[in-house]
C-alpha atoms as a PDB file:
ATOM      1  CA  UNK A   1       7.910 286.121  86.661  1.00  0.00           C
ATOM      2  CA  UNK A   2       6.493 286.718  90.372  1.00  0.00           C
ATOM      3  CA  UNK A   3       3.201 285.563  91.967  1.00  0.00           C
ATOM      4  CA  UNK A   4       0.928 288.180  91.157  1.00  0.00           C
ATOM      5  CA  UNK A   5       2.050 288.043  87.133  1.00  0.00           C
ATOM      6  CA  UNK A   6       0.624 284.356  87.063  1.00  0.00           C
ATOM      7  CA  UNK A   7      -2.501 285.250  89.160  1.00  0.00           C
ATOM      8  CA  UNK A   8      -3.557 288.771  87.960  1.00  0.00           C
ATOM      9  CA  UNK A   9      -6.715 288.064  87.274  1.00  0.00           C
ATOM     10  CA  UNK A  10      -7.034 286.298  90.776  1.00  0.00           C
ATOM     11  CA  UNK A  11      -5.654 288.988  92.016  1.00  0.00           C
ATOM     12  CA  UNK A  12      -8.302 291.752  90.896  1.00  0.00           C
ATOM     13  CA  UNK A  13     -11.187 289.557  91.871  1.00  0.00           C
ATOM     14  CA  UNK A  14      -9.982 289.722  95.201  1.00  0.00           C
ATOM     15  CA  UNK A  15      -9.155 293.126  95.526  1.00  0.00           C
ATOM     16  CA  UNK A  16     -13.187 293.877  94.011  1.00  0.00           C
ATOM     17  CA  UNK A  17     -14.715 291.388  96.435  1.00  0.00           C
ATOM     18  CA  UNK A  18     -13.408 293.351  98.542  1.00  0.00           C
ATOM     19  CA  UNK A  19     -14.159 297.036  98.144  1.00  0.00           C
ATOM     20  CA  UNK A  20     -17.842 296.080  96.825  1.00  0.00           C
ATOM     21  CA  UNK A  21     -20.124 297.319  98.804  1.00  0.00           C
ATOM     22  CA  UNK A  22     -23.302 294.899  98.535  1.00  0.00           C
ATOM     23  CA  UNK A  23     -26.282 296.203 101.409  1.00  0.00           C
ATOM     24  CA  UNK A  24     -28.457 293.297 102.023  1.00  0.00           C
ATOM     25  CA  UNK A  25     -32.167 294.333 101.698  1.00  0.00           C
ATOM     26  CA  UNK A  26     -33.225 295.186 105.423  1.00  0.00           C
ATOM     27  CA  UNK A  27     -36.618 293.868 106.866  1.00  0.00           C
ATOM     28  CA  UNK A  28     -39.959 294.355 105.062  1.00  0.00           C
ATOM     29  CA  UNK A  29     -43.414 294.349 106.526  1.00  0.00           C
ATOM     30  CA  UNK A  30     -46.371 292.114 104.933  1.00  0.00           C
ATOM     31  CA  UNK A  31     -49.945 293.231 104.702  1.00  0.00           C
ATOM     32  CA  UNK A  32     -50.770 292.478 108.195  1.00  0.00           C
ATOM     33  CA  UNK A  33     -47.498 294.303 109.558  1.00  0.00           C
ATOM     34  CA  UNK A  34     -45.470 291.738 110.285  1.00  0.00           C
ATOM     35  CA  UNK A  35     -41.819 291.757 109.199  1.00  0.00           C
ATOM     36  CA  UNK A  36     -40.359 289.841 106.639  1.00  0.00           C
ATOM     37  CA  UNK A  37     -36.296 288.949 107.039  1.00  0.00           C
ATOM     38  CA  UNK A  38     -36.426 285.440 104.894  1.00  0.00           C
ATOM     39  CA  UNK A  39     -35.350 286.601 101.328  1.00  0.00           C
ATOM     40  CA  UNK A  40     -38.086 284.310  99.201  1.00  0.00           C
ATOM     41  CA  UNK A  41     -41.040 286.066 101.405  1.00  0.00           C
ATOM     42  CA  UNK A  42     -39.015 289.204 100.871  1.00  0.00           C
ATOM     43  CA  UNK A  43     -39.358 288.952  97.110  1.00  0.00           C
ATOM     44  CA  UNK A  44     -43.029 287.448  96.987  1.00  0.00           C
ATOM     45  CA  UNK A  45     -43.966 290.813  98.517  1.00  0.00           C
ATOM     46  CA  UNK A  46     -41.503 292.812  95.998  1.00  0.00           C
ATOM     47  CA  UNK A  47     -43.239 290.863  93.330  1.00  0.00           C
ATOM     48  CA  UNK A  48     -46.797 291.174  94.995  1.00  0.00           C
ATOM     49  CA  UNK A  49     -45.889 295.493  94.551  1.00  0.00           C
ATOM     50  CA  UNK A  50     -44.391 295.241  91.804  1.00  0.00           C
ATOM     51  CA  UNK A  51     -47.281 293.358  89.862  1.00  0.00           C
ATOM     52  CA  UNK A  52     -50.135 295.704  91.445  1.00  0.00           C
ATOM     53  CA  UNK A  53     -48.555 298.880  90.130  1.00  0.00           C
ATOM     54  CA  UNK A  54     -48.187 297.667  86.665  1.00  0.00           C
ATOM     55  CA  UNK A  55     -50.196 298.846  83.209  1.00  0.00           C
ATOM     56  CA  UNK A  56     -52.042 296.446  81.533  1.00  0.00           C
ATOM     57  CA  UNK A  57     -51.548 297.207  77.583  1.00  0.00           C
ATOM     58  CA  UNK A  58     -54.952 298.077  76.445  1.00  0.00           C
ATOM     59  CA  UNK A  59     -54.008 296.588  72.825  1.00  0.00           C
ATOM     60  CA  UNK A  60     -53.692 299.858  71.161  1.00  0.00           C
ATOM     61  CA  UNK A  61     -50.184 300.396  69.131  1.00  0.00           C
ATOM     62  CA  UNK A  62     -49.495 304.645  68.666  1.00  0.00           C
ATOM     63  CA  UNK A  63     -49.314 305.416  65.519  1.00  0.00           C
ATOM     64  CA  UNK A  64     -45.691 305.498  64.649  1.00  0.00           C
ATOM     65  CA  UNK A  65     -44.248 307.820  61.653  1.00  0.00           C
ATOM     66  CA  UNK A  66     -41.538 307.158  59.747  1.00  0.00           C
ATOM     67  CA  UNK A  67     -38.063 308.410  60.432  1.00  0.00           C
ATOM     68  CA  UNK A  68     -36.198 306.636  57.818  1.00  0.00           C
ATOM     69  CA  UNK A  69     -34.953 308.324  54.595  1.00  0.00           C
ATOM     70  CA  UNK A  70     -34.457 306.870  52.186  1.00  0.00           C
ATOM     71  CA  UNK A  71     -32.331 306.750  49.595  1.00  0.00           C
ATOM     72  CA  UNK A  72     -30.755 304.285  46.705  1.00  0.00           C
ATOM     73  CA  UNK A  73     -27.586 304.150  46.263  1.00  0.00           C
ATOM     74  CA  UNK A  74     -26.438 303.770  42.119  1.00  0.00           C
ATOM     75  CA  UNK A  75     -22.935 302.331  42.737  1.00  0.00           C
ATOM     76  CA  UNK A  76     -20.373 301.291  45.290  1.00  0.00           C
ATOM     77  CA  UNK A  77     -16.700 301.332  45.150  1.00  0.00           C
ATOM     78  CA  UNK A  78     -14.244 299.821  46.999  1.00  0.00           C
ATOM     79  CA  UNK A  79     -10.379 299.775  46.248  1.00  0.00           C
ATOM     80  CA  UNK A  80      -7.614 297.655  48.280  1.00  0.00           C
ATOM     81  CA  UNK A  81      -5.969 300.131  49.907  1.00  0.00           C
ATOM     82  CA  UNK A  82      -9.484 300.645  51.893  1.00  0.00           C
ATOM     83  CA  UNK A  83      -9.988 297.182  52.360  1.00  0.00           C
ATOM     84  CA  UNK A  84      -6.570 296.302  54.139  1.00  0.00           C
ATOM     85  CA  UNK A  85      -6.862 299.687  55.998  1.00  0.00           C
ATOM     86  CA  UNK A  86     -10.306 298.261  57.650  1.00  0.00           C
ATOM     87  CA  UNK A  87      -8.880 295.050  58.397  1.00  0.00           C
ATOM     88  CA  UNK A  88      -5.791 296.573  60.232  1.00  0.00           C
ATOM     89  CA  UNK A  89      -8.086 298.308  62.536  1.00  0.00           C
ATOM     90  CA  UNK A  90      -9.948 294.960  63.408  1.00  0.00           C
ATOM     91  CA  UNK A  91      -9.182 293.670  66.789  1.00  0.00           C
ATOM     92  CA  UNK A  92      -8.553 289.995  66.637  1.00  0.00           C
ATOM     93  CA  UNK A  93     -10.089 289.045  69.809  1.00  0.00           C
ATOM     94  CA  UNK A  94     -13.498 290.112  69.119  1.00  0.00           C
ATOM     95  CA  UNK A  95     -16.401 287.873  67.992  1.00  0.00           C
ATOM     96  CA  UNK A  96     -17.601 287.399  64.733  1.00  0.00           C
ATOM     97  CA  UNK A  97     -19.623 290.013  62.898  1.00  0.00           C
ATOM     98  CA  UNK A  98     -22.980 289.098  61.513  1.00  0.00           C
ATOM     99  CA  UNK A  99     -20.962 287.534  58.504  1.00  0.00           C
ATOM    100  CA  UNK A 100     -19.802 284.577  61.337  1.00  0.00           C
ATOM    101  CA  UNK A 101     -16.372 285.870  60.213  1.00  0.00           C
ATOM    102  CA  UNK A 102     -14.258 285.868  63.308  1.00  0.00           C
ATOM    103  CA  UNK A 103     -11.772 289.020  62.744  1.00  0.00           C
ATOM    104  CA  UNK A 104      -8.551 287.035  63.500  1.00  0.00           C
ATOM    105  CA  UNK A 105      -9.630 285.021  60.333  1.00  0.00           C
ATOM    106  CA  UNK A 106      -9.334 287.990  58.431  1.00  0.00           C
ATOM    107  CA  UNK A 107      -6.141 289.285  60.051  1.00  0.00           C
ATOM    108  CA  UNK A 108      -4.537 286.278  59.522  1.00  0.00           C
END
């Protein structure tokens, strides 16, 4: 096994840290025109815009219709063959479903 099979993951972070392209936010002026290069006065006055151009909610919900159907379902089958066929296709390294079943569990 060489080097970069131990470290592969090591490897990629470097090679993305260092073809990301970050810009740093350039100088901003303040309401009297001066300019801003310190990045906590830089986001008071992003967060000074920011809050003047917002909506305040007036309270009122729309009326909303309803875009359900629905229907009951009488019965519901399952046979084996269907079951194991879903848990092939489970991919043991996921997380668990709503259930708190962890697919490996079910694998296994």
């Amino acid at each position: 096994m060489t080097l970069c099979e131990n470290n592969l993951g090591r490897i990629y972070k470097y090679i993305n840290s260092q073809i990301t392209y970050r810009p740093q936010i350039g100088a901003l002026t303040d309401t009297n025109g001066n300019a801003v290069t310190e990045d906590e006065a830089k986001a008071n006055i992003f967060n000074k815009y920011f809050a003047s151009v917002g909506v305040a909610g007036n309270g009122i919900l729309p009326k909303l219709t309803s875009l359900c159907i629905r229907k009951e379902i009488d019965a519901v089958a399952f046979d084996e063959a269907k079951i194991m066929a879903a848990i092939d296709r489970l991919q043991p390294n996921l997380s668990a479903g709503p259930d708190g079943l962890l697919p490996i569990l079910l694998k296994n």
